[in-house]
N, C-alpha and C. Protein backbone atom coordinates (compact mmCIF):
# COMPACT_ATOMS: atom_id res chain seq x y z
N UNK A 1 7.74 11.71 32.35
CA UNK A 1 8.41 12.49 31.32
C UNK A 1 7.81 13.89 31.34
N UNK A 2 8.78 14.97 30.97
CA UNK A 2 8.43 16.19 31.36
C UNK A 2 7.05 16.61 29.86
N UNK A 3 6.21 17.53 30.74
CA UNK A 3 5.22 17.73 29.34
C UNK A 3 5.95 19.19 28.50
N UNK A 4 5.37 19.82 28.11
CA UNK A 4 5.31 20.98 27.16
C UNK A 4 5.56 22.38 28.44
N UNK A 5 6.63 23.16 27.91
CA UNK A 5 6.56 24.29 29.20
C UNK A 5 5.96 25.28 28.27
N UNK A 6 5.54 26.22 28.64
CA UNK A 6 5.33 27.60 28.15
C UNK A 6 5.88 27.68 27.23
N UNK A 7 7.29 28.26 27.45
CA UNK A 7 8.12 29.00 26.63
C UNK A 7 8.93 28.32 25.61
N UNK A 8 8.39 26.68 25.65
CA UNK A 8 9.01 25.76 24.24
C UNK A 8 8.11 26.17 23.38
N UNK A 9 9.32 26.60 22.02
CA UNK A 9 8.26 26.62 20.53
C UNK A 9 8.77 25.75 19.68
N UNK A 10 9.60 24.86 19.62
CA UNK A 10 9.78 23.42 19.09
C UNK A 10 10.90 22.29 19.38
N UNK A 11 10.45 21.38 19.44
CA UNK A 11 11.44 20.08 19.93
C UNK A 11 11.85 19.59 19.06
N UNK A 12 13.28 19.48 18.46
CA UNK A 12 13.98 19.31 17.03
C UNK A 12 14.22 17.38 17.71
N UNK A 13 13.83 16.23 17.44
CA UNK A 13 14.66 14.78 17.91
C UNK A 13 16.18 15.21 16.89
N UNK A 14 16.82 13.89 17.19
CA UNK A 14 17.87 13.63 16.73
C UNK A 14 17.58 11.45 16.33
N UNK A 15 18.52 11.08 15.69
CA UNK A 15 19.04 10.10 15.71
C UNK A 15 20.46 10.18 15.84
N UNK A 16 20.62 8.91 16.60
CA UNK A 16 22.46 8.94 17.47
C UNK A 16 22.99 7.50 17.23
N UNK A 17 24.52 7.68 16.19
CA UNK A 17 24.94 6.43 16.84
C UNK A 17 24.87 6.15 18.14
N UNK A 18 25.33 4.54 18.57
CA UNK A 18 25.43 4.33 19.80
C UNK A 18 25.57 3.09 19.66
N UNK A 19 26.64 2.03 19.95
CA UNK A 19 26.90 0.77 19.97
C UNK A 19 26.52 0.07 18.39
N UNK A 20 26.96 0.89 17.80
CA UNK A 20 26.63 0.78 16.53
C UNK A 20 25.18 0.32 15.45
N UNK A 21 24.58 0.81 16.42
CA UNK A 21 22.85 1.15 16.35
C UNK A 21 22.47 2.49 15.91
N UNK A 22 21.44 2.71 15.32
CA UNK A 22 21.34 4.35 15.45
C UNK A 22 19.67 4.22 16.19
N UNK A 23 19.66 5.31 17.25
CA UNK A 23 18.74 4.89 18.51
C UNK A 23 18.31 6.20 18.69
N UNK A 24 16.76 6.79 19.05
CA UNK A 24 16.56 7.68 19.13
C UNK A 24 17.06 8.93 20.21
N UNK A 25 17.22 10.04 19.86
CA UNK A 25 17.80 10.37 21.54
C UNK A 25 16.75 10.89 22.06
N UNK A 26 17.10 11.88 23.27
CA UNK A 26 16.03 12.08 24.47
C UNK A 26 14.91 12.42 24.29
N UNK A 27 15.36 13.95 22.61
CA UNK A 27 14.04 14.84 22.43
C UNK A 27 13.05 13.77 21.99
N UNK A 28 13.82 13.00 20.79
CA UNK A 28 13.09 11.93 20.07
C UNK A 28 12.31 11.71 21.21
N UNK A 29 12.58 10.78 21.85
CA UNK A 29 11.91 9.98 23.13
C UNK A 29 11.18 10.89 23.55
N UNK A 30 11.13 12.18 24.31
CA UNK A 30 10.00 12.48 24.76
C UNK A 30 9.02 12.85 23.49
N UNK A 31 9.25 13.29 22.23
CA UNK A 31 8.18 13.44 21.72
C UNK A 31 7.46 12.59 21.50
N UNK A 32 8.05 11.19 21.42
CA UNK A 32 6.81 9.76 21.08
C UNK A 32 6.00 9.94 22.24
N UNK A 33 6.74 10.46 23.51
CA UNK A 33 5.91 10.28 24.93
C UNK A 33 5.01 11.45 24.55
N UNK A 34 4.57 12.43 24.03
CA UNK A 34 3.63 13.25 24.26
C UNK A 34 2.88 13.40 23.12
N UNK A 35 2.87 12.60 21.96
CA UNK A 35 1.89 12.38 20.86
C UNK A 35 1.55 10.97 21.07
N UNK A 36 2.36 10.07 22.37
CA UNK A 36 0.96 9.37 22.66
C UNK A 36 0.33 8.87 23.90
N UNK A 37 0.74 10.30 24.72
CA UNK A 37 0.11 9.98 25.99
C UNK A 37 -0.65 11.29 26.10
N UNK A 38 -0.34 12.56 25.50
CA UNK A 38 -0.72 13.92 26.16
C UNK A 38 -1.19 14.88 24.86
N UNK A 39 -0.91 15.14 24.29
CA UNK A 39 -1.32 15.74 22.95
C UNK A 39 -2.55 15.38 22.28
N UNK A 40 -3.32 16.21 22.06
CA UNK A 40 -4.52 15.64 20.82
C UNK A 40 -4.28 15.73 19.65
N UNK A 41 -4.23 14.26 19.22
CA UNK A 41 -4.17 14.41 17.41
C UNK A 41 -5.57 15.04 16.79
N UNK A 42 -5.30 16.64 16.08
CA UNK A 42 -6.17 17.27 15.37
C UNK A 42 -6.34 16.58 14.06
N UNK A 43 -5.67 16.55 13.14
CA UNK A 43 -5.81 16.40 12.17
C UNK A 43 -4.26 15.58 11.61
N UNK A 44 -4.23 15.32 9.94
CA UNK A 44 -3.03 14.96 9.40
C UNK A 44 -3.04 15.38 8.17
N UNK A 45 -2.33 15.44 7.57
CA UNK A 45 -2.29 16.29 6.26
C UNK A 45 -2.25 15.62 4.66
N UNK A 46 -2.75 15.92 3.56
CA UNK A 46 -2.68 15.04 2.44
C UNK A 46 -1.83 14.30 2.49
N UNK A 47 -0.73 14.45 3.03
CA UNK A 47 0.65 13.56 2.44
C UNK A 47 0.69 12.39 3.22
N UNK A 48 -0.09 12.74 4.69
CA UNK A 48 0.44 11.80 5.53
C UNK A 48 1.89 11.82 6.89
N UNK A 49 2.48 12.83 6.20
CA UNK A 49 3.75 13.28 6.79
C UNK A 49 3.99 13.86 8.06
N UNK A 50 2.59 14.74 7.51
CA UNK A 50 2.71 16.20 9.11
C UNK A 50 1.66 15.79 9.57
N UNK A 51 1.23 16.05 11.00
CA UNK A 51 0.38 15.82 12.13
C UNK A 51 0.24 17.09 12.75
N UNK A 52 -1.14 17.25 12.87
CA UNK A 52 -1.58 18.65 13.67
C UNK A 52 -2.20 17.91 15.23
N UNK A 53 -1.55 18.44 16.17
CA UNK A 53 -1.67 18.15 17.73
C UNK A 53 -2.21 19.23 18.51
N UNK A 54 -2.85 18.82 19.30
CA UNK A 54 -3.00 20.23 20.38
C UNK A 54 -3.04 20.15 22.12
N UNK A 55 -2.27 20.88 22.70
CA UNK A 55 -1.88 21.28 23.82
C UNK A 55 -3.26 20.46 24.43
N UNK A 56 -3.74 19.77 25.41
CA UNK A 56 -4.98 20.31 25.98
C UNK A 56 -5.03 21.36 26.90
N UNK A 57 -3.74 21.53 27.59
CA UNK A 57 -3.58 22.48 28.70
C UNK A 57 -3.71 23.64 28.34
N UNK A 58 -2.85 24.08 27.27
CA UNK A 58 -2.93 25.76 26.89
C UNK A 58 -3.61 26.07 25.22
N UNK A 59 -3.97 24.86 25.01
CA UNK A 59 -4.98 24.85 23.38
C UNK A 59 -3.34 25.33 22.36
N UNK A 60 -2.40 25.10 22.78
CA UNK A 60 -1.50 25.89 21.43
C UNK A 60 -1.60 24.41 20.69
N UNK A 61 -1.33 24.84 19.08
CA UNK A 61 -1.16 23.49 18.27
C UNK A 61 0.20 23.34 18.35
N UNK A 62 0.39 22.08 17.39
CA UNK A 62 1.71 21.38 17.47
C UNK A 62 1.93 20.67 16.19
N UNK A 63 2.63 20.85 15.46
CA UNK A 63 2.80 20.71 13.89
C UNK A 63 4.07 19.05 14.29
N UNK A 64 3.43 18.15 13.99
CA UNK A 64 4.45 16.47 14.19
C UNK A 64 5.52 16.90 12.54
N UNK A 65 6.44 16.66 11.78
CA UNK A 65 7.29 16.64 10.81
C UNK A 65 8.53 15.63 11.41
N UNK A 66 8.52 14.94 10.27
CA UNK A 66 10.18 14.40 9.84
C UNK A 66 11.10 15.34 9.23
N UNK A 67 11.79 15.32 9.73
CA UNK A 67 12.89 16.62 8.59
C UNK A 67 13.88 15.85 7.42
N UNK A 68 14.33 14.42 8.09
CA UNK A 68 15.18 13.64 7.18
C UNK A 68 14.61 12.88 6.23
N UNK A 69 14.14 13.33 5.44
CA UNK A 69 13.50 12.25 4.08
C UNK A 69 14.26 11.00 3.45
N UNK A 70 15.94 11.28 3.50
CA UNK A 70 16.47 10.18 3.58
C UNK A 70 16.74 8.88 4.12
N UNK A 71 16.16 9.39 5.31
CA UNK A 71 16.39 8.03 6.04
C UNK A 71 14.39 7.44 6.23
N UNK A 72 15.07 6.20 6.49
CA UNK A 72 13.25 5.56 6.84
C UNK A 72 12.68 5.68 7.44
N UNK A 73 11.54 6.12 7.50
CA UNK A 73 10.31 6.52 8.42
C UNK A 73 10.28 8.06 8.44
N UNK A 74 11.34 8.38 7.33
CA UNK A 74 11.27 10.47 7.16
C UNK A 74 12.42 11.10 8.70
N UNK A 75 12.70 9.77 9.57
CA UNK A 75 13.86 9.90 10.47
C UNK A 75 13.56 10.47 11.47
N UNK A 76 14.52 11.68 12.39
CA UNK A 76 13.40 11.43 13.86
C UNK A 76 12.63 12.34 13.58
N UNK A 77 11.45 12.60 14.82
CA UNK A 77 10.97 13.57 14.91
C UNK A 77 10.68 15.03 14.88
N UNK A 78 10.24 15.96 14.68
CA UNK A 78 10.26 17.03 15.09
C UNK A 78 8.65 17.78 15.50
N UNK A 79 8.63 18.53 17.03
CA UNK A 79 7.38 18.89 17.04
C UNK A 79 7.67 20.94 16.74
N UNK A 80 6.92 21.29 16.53
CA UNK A 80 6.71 23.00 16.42
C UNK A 80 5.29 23.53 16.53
N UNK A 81 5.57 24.42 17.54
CA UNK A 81 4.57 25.18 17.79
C UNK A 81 3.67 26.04 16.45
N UNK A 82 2.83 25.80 16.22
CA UNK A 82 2.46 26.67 15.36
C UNK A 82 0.93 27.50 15.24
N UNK A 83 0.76 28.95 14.81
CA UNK A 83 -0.01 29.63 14.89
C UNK A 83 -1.50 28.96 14.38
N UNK A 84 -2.38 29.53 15.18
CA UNK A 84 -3.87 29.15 15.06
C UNK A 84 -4.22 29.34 13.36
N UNK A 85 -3.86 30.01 12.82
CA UNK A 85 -4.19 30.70 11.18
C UNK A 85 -3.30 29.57 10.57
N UNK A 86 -2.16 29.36 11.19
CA UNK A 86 -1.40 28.01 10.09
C UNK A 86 -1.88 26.79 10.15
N UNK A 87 -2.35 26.91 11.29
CA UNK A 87 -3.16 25.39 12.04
C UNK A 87 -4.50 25.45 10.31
N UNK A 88 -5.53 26.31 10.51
CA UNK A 88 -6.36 26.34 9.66
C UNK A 88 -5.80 26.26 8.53
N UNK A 89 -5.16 26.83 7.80
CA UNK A 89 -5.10 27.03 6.32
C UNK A 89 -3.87 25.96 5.79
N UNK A 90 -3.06 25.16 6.72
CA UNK A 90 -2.50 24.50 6.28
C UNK A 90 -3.32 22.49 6.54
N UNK A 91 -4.73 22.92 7.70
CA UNK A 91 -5.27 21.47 7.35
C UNK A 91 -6.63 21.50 7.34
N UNK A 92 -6.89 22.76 6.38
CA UNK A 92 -8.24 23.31 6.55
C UNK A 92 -9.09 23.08 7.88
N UNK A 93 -8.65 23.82 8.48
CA UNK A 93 -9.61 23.38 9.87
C UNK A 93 -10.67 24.39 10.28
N UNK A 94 -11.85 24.38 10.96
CA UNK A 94 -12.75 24.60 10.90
C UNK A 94 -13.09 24.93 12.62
N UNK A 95 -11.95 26.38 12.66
CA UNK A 95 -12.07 26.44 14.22
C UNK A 95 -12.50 27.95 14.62
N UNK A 96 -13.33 27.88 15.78
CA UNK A 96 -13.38 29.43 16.52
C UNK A 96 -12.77 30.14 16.92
């Protein structure tokens, strides 16, 4: 599965009908593949919700979110790139 290129600053998943299932689609799928084969889990946040990840290759972070609160499990995925200063002040982190 392909990793993280450069010039991605976030992977939106989807959920998809399909044989009258609703089944994750591709983005979904690769993001499970890279929060748990390739990504470092930094931190997680009071709620539980959001996940702070980081690149090992290029150190950028990676903010994990559900966007659908309606559906169960907060629904698919979403990863986003996010700045070193948001990284800190949104999971108090304690970096150089």
């Amino acid at each position: 599965m392909k990793l993280i290129e450069e010039k991605e600053k976030e992977l939106t998943g989807n959920w998809i009908f399909k044989d009258g299932k609703i089944v994750e689609d591709e983005t979904s799928k690769r993001i499970k593949f890279l929060i748990d084969n390739f990504l470092v889990k930094i931190a997680v946040s009071p709620s539980g919700w959001e996940k702070l990840f980081q690149d090992p290759n290029d150190l950028r972070f990676w903010e994990l979110t559900y966007n659908d609160g309606e559906f169960h499990g907060g629904g698919a995925p979403s990863l986003r790139n996010i700045s070193k200063e948001m990284a800190v002040k949104n999971y108090s982190l304690n970096v150089d």
